[in-house]
N, C-alpha and C. Protein backbone atom coordinates (compact mmCIF):
# COMPACT_ATOMS: atom_id res chain seq x y z
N UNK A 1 0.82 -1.18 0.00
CA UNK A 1 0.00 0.00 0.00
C UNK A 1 0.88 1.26 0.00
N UNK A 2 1.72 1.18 1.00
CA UNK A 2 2.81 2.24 1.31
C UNK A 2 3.18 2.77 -0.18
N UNK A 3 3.89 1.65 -0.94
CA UNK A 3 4.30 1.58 -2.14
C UNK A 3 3.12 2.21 -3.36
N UNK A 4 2.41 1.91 -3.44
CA UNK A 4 1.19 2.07 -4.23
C UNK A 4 1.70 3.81 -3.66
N UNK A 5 1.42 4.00 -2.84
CA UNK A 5 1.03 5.90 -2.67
C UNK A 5 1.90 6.02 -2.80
N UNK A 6 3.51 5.64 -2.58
CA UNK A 6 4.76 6.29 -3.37
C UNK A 6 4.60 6.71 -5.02
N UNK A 7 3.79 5.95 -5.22
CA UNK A 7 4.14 5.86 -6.91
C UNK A 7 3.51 6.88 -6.98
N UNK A 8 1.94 6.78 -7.03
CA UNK A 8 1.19 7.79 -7.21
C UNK A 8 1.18 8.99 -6.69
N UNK A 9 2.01 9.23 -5.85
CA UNK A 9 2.69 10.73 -5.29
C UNK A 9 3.92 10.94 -6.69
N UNK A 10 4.96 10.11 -6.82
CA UNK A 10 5.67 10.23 -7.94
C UNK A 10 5.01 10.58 -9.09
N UNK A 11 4.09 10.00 -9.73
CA UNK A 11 2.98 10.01 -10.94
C UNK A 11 2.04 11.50 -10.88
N UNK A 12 1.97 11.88 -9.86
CA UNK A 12 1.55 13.22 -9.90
C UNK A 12 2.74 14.68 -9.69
N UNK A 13 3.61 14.08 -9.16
CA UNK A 13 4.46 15.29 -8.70
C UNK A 13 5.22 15.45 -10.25
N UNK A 14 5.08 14.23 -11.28
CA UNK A 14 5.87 14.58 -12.56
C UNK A 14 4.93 15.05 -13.94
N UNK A 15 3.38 14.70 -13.16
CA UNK A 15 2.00 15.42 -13.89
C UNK A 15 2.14 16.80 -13.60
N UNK A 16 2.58 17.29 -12.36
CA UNK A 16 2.74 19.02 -11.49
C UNK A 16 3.76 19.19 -12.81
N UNK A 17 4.82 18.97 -12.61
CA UNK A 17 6.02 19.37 -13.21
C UNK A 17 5.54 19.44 -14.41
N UNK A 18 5.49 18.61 -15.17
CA UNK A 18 5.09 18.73 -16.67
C UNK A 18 4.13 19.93 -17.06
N UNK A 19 2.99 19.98 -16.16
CA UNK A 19 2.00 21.11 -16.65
C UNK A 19 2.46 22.40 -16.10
N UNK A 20 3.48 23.05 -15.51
CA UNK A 20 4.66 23.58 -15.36
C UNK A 20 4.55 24.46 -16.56
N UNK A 21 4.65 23.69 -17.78
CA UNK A 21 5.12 23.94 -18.47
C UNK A 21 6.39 23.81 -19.37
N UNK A 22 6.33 24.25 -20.75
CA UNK A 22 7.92 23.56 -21.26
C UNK A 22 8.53 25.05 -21.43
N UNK A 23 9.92 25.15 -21.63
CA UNK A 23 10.49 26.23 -21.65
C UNK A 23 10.38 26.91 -23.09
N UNK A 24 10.41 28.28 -22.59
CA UNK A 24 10.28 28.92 -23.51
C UNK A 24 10.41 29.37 -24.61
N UNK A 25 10.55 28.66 -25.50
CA UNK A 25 11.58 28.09 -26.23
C UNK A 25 11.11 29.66 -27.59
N UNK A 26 10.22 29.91 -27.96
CA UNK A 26 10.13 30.94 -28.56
C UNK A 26 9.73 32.82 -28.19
N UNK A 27 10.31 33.01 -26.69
CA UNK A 27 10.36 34.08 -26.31
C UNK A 27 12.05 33.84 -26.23
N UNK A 28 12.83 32.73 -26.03
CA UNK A 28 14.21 32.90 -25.92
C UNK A 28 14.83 33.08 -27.61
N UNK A 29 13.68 33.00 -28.33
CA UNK A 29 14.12 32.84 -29.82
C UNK A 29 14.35 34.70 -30.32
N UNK A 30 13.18 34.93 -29.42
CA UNK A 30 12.85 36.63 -30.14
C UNK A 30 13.98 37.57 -29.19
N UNK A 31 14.55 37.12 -28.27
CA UNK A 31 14.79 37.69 -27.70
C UNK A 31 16.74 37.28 -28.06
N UNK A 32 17.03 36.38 -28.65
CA UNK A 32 18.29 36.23 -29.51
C UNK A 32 18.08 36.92 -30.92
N UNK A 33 16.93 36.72 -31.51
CA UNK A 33 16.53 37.50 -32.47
C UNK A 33 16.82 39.20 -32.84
N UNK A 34 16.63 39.84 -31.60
CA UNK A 34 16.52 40.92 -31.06
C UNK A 34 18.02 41.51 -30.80
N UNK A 35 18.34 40.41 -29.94
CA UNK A 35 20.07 41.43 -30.06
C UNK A 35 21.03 40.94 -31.08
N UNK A 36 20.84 39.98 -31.93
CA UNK A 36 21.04 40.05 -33.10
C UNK A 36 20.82 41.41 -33.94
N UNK A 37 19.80 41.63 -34.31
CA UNK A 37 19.22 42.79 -34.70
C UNK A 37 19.68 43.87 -34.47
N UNK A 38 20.19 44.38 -32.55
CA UNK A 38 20.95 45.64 -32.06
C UNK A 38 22.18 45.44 -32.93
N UNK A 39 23.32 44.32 -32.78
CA UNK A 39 24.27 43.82 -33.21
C UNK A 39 24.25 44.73 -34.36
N UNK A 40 23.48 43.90 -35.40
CA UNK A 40 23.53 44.82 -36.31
C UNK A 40 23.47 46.40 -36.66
N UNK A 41 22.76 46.96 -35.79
CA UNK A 41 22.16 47.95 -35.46
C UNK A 41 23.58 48.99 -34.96
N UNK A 42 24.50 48.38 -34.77
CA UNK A 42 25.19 48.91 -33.87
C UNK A 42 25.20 48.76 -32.30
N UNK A 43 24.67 48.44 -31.79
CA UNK A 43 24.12 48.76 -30.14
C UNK A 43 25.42 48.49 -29.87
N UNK A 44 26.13 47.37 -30.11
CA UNK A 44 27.45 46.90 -29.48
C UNK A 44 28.38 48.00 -28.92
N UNK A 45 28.39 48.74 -29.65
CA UNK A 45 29.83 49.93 -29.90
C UNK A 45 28.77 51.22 -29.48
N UNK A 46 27.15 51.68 -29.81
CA UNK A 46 26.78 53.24 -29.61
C UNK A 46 26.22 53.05 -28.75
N UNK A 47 25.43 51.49 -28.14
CA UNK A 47 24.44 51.38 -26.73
C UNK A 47 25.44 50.09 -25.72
N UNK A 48 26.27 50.58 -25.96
CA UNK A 48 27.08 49.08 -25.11
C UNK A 48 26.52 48.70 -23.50
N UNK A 49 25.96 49.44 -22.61
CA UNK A 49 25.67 48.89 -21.46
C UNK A 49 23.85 48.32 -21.45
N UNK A 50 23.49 48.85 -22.36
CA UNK A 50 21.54 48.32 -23.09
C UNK A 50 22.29 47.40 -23.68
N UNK A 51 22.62 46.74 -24.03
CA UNK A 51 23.16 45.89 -25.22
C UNK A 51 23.78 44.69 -24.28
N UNK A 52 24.77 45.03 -23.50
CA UNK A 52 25.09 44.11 -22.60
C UNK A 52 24.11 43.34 -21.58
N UNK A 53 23.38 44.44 -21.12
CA UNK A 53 22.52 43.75 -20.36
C UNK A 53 21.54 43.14 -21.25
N UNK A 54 21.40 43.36 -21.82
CA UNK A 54 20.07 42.21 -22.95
C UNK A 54 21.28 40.74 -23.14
N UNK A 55 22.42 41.08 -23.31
CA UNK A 55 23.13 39.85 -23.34
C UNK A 55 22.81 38.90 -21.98
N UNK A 56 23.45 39.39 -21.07
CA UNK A 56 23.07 39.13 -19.72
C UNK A 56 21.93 38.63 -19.65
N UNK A 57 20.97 39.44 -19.68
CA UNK A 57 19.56 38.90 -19.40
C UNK A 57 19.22 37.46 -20.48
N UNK A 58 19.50 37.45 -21.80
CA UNK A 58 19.48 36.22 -22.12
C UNK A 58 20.27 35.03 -21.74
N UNK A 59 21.72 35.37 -21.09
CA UNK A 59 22.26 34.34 -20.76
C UNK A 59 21.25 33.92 -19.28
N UNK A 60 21.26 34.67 -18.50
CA UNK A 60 20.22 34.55 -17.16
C UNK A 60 19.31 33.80 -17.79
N UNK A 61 18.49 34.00 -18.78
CA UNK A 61 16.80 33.23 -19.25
C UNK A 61 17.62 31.55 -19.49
N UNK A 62 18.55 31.60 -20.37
CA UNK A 62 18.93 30.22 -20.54
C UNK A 62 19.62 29.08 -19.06
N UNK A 63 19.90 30.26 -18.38
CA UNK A 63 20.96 29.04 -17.08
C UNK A 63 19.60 28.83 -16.36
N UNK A 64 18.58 29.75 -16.42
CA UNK A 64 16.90 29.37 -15.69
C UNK A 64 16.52 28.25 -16.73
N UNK A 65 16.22 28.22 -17.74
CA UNK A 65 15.78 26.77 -18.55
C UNK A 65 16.53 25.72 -17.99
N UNK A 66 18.13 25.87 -18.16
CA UNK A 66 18.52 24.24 -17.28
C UNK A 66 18.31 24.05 -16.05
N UNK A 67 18.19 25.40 -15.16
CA UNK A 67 17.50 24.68 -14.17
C UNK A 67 16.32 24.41 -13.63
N UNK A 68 15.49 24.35 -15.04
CA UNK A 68 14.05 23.84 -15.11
C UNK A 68 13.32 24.79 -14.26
N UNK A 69 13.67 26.70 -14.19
CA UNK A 69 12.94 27.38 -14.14
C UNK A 69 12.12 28.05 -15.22
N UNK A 70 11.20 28.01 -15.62
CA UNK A 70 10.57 28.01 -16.68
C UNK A 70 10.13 29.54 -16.14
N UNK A 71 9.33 29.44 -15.40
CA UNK A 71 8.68 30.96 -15.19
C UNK A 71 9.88 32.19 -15.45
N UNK A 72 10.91 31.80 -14.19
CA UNK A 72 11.93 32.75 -14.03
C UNK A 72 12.81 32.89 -15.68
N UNK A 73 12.82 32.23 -16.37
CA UNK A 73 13.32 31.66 -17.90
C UNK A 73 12.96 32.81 -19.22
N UNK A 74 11.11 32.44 -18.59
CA UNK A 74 10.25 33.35 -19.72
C UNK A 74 10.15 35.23 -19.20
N UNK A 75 10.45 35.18 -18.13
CA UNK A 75 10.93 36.77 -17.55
C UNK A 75 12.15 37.20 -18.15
N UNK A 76 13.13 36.55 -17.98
CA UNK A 76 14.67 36.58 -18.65
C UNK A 76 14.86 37.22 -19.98
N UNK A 77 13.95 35.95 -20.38
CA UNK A 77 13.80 36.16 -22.19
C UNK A 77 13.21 37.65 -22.13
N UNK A 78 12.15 37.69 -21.63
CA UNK A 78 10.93 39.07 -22.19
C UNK A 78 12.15 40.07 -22.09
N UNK A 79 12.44 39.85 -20.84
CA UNK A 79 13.95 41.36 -20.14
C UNK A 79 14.65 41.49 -21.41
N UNK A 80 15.26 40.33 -21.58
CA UNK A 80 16.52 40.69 -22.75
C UNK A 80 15.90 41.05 -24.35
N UNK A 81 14.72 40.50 -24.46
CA UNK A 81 14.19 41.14 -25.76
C UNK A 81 13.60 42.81 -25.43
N UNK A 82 13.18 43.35 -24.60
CA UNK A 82 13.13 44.53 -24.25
C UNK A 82 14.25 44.99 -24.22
N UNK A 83 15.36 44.97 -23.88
CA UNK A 83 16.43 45.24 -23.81
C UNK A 83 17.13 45.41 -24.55
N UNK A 84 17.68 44.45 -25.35
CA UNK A 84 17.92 44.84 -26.89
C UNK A 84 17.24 45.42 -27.94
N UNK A 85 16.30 45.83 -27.86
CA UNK A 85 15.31 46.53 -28.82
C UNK A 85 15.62 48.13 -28.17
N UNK A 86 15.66 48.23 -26.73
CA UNK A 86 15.44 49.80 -26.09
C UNK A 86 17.50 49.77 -26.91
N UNK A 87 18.17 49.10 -26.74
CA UNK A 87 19.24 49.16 -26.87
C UNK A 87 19.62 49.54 -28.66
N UNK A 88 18.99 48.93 -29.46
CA UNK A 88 18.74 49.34 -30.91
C UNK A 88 18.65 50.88 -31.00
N UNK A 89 17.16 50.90 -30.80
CA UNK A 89 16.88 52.24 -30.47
C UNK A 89 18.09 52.95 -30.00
N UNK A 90 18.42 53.28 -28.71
CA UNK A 90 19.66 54.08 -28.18
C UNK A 90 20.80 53.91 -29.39
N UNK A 91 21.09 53.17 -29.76
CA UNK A 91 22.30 53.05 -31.04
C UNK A 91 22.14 53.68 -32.18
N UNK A 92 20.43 53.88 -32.67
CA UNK A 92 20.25 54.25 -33.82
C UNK A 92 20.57 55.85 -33.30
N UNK A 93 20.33 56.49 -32.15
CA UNK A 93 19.93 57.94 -32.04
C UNK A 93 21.64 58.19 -32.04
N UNK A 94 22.08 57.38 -30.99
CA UNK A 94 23.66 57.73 -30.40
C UNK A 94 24.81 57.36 -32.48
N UNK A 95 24.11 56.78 -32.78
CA UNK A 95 24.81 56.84 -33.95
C UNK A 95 24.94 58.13 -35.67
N UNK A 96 23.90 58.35 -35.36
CA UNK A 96 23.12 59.74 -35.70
C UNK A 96 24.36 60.82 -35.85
N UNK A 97 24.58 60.63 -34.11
CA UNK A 97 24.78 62.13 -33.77
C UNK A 97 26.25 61.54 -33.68
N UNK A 98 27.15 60.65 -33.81
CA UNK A 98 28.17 59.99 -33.97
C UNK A 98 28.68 60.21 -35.43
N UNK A 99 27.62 60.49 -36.33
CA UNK A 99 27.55 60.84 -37.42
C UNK A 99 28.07 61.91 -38.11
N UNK A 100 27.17 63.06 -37.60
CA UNK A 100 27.14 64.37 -37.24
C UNK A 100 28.44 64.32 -36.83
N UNK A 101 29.21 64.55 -35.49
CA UNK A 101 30.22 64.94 -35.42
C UNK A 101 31.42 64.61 -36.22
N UNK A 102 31.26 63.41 -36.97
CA UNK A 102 32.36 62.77 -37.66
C UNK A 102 32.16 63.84 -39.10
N UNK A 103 31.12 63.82 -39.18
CA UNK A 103 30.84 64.48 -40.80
C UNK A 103 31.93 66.07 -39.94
N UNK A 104 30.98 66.67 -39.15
CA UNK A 104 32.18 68.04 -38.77
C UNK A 104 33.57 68.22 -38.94
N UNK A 105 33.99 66.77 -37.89
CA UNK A 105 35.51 66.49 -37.82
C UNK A 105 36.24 66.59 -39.28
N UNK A 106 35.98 65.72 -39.95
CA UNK A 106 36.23 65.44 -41.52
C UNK A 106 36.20 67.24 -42.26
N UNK A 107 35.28 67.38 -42.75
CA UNK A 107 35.38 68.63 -43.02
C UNK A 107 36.24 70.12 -42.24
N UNK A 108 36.06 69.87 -41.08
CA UNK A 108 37.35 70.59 -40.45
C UNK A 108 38.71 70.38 -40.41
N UNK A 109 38.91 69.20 -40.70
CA UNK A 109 40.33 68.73 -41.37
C UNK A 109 40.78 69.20 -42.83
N UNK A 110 39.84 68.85 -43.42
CA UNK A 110 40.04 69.49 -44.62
C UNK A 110 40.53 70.56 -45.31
N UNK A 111 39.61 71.83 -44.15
CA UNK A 111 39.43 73.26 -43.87
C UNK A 111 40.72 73.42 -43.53
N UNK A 112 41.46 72.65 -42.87
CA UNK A 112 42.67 72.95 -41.92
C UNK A 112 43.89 72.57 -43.35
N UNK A 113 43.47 71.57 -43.91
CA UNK A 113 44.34 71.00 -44.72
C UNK A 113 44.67 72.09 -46.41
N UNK A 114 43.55 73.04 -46.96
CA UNK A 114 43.68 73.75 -47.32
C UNK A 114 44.27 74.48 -46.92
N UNK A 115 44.11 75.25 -45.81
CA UNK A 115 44.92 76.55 -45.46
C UNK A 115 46.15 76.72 -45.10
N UNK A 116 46.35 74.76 -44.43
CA UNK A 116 47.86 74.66 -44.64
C UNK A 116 49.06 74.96 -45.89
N UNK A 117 47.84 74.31 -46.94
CA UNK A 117 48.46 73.95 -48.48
C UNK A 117 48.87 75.98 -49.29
N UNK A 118 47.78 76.33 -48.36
CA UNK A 118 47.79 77.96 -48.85
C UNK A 118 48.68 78.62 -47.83
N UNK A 119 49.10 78.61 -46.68
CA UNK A 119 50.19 79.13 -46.18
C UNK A 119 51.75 78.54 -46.79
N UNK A 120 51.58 77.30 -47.05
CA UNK A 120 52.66 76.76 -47.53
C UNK A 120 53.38 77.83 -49.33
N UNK A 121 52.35 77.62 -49.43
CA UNK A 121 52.46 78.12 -51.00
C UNK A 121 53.02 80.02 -50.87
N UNK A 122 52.29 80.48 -49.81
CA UNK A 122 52.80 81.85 -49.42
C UNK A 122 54.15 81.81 -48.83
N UNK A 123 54.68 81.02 -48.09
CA UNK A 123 55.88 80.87 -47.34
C UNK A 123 57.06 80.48 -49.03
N UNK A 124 56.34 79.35 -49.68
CA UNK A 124 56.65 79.50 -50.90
C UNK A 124 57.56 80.70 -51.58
N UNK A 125 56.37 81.07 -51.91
CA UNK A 125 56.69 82.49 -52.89
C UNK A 125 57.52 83.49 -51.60
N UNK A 126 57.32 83.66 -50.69
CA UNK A 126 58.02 84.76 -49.70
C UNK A 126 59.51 84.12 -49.83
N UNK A 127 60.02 83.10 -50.48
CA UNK A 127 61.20 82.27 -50.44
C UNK A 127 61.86 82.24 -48.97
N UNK A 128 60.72 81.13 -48.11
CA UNK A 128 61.19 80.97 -46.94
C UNK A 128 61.70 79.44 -47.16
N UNK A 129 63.16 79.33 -45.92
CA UNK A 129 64.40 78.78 -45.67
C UNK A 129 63.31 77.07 -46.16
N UNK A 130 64.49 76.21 -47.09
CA UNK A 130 64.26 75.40 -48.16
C UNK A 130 64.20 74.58 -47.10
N UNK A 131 64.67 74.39 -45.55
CA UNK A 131 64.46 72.87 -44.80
C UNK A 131 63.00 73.33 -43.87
N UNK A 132 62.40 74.82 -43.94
CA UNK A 132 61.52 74.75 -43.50
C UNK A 132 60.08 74.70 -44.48
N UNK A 133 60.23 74.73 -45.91
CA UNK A 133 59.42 74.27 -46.91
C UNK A 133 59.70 73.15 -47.33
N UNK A 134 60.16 72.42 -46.74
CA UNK A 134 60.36 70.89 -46.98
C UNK A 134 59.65 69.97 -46.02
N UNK A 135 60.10 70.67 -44.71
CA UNK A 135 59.52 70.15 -43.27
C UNK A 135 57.72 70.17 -43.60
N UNK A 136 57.51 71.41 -43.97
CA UNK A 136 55.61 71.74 -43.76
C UNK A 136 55.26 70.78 -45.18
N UNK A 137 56.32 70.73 -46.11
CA UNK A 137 55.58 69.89 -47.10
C UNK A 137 55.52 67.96 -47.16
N UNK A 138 55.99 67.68 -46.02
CA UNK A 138 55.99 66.67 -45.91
C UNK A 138 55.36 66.26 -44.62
N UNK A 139 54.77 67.00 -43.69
CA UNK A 139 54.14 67.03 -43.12
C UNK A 139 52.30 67.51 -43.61
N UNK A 140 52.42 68.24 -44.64
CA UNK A 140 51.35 68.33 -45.45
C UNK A 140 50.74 67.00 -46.11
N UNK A 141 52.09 66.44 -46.65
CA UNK A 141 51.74 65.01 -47.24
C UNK A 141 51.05 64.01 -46.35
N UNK A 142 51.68 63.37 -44.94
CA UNK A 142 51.31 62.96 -43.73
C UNK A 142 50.01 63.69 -43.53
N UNK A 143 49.29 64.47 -43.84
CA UNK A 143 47.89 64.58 -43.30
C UNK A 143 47.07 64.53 -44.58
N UNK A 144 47.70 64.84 -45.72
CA UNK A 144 46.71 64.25 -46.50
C UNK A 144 46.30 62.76 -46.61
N UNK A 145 47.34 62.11 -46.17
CA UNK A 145 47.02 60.50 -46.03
C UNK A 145 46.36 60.18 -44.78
N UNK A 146 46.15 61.07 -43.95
CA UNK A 146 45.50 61.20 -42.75
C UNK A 146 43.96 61.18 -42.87
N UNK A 147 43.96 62.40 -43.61
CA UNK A 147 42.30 63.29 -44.13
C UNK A 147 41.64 61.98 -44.65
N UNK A 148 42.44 61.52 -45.62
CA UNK A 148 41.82 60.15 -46.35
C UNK A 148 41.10 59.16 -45.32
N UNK A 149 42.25 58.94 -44.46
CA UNK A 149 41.98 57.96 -44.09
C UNK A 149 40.69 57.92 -42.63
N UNK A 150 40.63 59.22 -42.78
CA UNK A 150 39.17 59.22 -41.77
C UNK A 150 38.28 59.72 -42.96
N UNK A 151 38.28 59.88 -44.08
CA UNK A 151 37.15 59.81 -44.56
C UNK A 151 36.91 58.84 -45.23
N UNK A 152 37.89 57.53 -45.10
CA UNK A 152 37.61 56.48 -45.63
C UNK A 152 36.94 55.52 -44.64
N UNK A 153 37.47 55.87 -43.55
CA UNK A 153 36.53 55.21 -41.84
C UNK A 153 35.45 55.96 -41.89
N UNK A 154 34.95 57.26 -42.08
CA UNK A 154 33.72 57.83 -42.49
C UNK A 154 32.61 57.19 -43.07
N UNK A 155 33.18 56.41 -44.37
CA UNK A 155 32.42 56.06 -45.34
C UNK A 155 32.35 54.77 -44.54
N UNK A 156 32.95 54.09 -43.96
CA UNK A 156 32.66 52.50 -43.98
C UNK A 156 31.80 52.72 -42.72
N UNK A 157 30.95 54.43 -42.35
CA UNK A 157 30.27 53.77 -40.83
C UNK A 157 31.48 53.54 -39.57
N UNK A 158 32.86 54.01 -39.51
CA UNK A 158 33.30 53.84 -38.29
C UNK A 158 33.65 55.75 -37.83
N UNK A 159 32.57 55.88 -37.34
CA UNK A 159 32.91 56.99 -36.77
C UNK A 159 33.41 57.87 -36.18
N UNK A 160 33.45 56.83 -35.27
CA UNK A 160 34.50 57.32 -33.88
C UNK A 160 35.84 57.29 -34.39
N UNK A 161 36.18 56.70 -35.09
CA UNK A 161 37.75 56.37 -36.16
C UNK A 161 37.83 57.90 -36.79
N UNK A 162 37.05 57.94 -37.18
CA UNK A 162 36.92 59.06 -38.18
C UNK A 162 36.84 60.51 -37.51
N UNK A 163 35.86 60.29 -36.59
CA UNK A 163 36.63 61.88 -35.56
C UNK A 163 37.96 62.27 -34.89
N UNK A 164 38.33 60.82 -34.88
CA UNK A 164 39.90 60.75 -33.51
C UNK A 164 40.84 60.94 -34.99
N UNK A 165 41.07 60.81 -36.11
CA UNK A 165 41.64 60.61 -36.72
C UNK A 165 41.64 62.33 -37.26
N UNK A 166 40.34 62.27 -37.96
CA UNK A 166 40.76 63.86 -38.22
C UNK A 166 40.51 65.30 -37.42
N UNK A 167 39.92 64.74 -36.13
CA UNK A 167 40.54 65.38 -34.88
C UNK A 167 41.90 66.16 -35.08
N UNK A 168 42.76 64.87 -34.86
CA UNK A 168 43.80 65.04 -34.39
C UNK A 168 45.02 65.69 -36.10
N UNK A 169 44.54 65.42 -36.60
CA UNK A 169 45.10 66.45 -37.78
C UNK A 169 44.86 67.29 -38.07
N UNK A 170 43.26 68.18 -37.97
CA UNK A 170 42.63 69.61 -37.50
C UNK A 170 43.75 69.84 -37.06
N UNK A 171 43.57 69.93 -35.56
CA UNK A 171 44.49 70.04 -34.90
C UNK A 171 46.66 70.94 -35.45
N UNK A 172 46.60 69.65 -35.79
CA UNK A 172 47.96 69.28 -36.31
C UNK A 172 48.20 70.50 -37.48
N UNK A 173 47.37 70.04 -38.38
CA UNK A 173 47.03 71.24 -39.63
C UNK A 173 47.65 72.84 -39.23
N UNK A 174 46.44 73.19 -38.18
CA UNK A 174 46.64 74.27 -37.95
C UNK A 174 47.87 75.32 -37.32
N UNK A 175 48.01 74.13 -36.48
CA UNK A 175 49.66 74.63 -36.08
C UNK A 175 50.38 74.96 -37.13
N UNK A 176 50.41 73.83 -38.15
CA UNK A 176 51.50 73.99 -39.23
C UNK A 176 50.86 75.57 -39.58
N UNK A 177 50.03 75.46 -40.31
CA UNK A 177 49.43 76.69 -40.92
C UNK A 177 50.03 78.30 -40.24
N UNK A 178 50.35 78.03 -39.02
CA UNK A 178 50.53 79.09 -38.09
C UNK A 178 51.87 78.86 -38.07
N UNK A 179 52.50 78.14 -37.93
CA UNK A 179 53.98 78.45 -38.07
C UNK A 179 54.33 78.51 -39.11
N UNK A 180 54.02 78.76 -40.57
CA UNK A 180 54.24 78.62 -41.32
C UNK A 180 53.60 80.26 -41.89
N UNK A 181 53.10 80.88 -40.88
CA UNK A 181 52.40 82.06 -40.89
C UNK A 181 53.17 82.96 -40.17
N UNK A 182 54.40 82.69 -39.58
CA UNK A 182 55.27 83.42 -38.77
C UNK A 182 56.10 83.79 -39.84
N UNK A 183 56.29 82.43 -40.46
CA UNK A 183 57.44 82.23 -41.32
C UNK A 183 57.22 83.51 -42.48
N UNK A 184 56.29 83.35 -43.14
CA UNK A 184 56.14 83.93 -44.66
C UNK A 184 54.73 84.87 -44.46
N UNK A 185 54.27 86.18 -43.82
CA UNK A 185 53.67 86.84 -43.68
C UNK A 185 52.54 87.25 -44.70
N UNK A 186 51.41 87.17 -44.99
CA UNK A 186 50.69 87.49 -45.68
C UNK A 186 50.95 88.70 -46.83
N UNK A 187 50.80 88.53 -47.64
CA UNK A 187 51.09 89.48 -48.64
C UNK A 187 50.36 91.16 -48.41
N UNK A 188 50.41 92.51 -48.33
CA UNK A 188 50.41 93.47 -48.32
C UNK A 188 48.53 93.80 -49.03
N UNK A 189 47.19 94.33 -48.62
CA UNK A 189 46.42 93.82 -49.56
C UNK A 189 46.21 95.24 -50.32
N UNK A 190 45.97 95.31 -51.60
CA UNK A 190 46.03 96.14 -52.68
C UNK A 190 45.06 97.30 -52.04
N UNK A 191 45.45 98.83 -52.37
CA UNK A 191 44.58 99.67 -51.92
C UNK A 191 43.73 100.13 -52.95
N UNK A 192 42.27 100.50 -52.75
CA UNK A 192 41.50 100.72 -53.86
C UNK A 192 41.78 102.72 -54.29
C-alpha cells in the first residue's frame, strides 16, 4: 500500500512538473533575435551597457531553462528582448549624432588641410628657408594620407575612427598653418 502511494505521489508530482510547463523556447528565440538585430544595429559599440545587459539577461533566461525554471526563464527572455530593442533604439539615435560629429571632424580637417596647403604656398613664394618648406611639405603630405583615411573610416560607418583621426590632424594642420604664418607673412592687400 505504502508503495502504491509512493508511486502515485511520484505520478503526480511529474504530472505538477510537466503542466509547469515547457520552456520557452520561442520568447528565448525573439529575444536572440533581437540582439542580433541591435548587433547589427550597432548597439554593441553606440548602446554598449543596453546591449550588454540584454546579453546578460538572455544568458540569465537560458541558465533558468537548465535549471528547469521556466517561469523565471520566460521573464529573462521578455527582459533581454526589451532590452535589446530599447538598446537598438539608443544606437540608432547615439549613432546619428556619432555621425554628425564625424561628418564636422572630416570637413574641419580638410578646412585645416587647405589653409595649410595655402600658407605653404605663401611661405613659398616669400622664399622661406628650403628645410623649412620641406619640413611643412611633408608634413602636409602625412595629413593628406590622414584626411583620407578618416574619410575612408567615415564612409565604412566607423565613426569614432573618423573623428579621432581627423581630430587630431585639424588640430595638427593648424599649427603647421601658423607656423608657417610666422614664417612667410601674408602678402600686403592692394589699396583701392
Amino acid at each position: 500500500m505504502r508503495r502504491a502511494l509512493q508511486s502515485i505521489a511520484a505520478v503526480a508530482a511529474l504530472t505538477v512538473a510537466a503542466a509547469c510547463g515547457d520552456p520557452p523556447e520561442k520568447e528565448l528565440q525573439q529575444a536572440r533575435s533581437a540582439i542580433e538585430s541591435a548587433r547589427g544595429a550597432g548597439a554593441d559599440i553606440y548602446a554598449r551597457d543596453e546591449f550588454s545587459a540584454a546579453e546578460t539577461a538572455l544568458k540569465n533566461a537560458t541558465d533558468a531553462v537548465d535549471q528547469r525554471d521556466y517561469r523565471l526563464a520566460l521573464n529573462r527572455a521578455l527582459d533581454a528582448r526589451e532590452r535589446a530593442r530599447n538598446a537598438e533604439k539608443e544606437a540608432a539615435i547615439r549613432k546619428a549624432a556619432a555621425r554628425t560629429d564625424a561628418s564636422r571632424a572630416v570637413a574641419a580637417a580638410g578646412r585645416a588641410l587647405d589653409e595649410a596647403r595655402t600658407r605653404l604656398k605663401t611661405a613659398e613664394s616669400a622664399r622661406a628657408a628650403s628645410r623649412i618648406v620641406a619640413s611643412a611639405r611633408r608634413s602636409i603630405a602625412d595629413s593628406e594620407v590622414a584626411v583620407q583615411e578618416a574619410r575612408t573610416a567615415f564612409g565604412q560607418g566607423e565613426y569614432a575612427r573618423a573623428t579621432e583621426v581627423a581630430g587630431a590632424e585639424a588640430t595638427r594642420l593648424r599649427a603647421l598653418a601658423k607656423d608657417l604664418e610666422s614664417v612667410a607673412p601674408p602678402a600686403p592687400r592692394r589699396r583701392r
